[in-house]
C-alpha atoms as a PDB file:
ATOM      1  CA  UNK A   1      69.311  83.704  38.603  1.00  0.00           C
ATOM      2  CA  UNK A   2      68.765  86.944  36.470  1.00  0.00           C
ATOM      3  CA  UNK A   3      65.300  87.930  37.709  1.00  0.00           C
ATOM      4  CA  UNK A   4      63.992  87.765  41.310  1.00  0.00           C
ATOM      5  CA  UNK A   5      60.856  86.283  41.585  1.00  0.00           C
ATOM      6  CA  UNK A   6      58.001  88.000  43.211  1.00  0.00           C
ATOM      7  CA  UNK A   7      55.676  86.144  44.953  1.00  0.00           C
ATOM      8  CA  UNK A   8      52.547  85.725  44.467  1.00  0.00           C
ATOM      9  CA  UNK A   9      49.962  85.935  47.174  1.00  0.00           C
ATOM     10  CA  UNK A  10      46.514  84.015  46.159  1.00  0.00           C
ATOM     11  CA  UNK A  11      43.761  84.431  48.725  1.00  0.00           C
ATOM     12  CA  UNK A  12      42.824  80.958  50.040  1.00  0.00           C
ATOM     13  CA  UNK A  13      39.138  81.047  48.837  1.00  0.00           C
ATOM     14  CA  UNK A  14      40.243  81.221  45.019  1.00  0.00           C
ATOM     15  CA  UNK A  15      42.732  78.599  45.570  1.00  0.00           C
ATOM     16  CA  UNK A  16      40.371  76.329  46.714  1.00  0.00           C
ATOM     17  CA  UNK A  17      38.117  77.701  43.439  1.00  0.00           C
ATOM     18  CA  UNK A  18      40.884  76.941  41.275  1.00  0.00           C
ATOM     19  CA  UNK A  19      39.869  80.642  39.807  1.00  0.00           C
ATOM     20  CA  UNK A  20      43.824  81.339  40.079  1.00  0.00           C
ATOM     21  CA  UNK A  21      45.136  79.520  37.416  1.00  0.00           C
ATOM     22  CA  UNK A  22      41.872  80.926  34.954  1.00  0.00           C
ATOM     23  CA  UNK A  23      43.952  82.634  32.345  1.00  0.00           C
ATOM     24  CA  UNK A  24      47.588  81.548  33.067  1.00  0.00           C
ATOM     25  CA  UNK A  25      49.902  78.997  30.927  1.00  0.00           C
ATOM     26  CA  UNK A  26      51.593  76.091  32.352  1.00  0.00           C
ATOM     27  CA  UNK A  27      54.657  74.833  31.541  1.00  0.00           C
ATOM     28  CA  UNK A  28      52.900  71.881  30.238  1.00  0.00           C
ATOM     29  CA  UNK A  29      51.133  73.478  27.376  1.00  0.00           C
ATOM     30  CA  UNK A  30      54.614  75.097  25.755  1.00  0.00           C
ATOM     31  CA  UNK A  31      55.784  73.384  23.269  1.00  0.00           C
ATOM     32  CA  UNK A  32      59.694  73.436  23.094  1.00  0.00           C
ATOM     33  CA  UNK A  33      61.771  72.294  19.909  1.00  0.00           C
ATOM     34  CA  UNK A  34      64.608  70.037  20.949  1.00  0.00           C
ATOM     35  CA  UNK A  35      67.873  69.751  19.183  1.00  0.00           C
ATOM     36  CA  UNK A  36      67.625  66.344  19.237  1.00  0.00           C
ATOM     37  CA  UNK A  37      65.200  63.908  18.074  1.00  0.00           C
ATOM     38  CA  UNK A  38      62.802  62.274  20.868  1.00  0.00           C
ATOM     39  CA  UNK A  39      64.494  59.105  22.555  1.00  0.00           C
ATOM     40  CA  UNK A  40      62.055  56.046  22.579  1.00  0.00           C
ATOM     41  CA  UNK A  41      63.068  52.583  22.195  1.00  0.00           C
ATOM     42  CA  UNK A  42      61.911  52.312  18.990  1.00  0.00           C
ATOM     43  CA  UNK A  43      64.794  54.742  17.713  1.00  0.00           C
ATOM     44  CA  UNK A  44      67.414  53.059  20.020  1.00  0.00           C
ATOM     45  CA  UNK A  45      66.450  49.767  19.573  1.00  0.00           C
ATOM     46  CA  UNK A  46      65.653  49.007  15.494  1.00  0.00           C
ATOM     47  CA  UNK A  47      64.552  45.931  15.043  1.00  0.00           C
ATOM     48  CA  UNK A  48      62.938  46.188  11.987  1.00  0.00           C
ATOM     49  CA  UNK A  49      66.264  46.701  10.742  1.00  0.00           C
ATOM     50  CA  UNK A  50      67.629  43.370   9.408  1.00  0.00           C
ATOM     51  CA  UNK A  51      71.441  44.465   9.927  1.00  0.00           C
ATOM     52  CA  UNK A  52      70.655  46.230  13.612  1.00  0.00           C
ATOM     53  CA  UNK A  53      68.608  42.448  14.117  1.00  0.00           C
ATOM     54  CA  UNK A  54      71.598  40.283  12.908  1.00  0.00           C
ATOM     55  CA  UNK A  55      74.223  42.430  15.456  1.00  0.00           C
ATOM     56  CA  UNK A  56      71.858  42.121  18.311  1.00  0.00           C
ATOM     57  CA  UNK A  57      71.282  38.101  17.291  1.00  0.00           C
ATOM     58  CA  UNK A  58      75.510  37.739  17.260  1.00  0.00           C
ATOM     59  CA  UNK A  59      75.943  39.624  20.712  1.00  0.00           C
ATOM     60  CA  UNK A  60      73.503  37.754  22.060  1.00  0.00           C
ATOM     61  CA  UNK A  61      74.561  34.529  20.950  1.00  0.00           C
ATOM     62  CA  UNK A  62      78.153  35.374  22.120  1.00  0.00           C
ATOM     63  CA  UNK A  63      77.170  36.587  25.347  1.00  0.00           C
ATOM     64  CA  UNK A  64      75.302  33.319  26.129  1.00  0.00           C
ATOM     65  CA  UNK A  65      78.148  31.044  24.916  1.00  0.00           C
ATOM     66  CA  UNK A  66      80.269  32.476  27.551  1.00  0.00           C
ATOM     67  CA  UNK A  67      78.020  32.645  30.546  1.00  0.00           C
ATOM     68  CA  UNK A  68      77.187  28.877  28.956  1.00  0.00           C
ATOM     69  CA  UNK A  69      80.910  28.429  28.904  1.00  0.00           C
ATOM     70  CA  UNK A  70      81.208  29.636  32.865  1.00  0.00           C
ATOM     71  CA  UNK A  71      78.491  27.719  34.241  1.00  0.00           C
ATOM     72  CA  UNK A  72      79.428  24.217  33.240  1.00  0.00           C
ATOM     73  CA  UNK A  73      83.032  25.248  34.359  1.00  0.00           C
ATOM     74  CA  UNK A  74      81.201  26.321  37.475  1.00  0.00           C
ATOM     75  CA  UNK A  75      79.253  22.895  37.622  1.00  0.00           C
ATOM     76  CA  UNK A  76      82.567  20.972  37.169  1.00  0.00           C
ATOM     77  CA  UNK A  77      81.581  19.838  33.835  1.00  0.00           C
ATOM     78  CA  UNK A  78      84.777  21.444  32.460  1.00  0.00           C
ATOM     79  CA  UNK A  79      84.980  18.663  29.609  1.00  0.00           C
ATOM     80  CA  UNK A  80      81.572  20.103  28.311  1.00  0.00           C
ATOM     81  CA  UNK A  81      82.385  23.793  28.690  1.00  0.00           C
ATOM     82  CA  UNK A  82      85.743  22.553  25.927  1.00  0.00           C
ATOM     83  CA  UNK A  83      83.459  21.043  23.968  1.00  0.00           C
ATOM     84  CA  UNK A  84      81.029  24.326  24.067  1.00  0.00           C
ATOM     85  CA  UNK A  85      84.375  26.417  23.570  1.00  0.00           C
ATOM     86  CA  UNK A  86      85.596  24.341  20.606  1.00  0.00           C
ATOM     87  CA  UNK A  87      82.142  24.269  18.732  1.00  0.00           C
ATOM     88  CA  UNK A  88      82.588  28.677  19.224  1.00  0.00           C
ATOM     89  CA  UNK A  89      85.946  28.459  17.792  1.00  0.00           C
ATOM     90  CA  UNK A  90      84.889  27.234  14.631  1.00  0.00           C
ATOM     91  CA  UNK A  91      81.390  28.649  14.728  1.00  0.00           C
ATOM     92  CA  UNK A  92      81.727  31.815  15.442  1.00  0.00           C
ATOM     93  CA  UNK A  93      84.012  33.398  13.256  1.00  0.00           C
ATOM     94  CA  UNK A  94      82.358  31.513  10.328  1.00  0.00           C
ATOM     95  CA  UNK A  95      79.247  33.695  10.963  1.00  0.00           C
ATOM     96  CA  UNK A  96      81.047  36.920  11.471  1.00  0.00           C
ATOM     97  CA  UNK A  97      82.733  36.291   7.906  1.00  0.00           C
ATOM     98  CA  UNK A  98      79.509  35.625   6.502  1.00  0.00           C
ATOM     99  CA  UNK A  99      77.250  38.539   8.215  1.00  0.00           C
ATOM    100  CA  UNK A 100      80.277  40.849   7.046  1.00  0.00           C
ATOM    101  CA  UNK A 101      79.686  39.787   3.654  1.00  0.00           C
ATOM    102  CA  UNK A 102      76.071  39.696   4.014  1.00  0.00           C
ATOM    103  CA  UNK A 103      76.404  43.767   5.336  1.00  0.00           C
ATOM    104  CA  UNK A 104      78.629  44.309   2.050  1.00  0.00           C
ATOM    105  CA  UNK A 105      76.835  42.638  -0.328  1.00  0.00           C
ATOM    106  CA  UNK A 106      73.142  43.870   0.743  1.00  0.00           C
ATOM    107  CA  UNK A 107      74.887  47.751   0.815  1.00  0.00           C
ATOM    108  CA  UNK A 108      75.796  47.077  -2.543  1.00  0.00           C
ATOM    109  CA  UNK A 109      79.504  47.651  -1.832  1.00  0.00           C
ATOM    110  CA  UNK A 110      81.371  44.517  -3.327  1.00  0.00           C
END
């Protein structure tokens, strides 16, 4: 890069001491500020938060309606996966409209 290296030679006897790293810093000890904040589940995932909670809850239950949905069609129960499909159709949006009001209202918007 912008600096060449030098090696360093270490006699074997102090290596085996461990007298060569006596007064040096590692790369461990610095302590570096990031830009960004520190990624742990805990700040991807919210839980605790009751509208990141009710998104999770409707993705979920959407994504396991269709798989539902796709294995009974898979099973040849196609008469069930209709009936599965039909209860969605009326279910589904019926929640949306009511966790979109649920957001609004508990932002204090309308």
């Amino acid at each position: 890069m912008f600096f060449k290296r030098q090696t360093e030679i270490i006699p074997f006897r102090e290596f085996m001491a461990g007298k060569q790293m006596a007064g040096k810093q590692t790369k461990a000890d610095e302590v570096v500020s990031a830009l960004f904040p520190v990624i742990t589940p805990h700040h991807l995932f919210p839980v605790q938060d009751a509208d990141f909670a009710l998104l999770m809850t409707g993705v979920g239950a959407i994504t396991f309606a269709a798989f539902i949905e796709q294995g009974l069609v898979m099973m040849g129960m196609a008469d069930v996966a209709e009936k599965v499909a039909g209860f969605g159709r009326i279910v589904f949006p019926v929640v949306v409209y009511g966790a979109v009001l649920w957001l609004f209202f508990g932002l204090g918007g309308l």
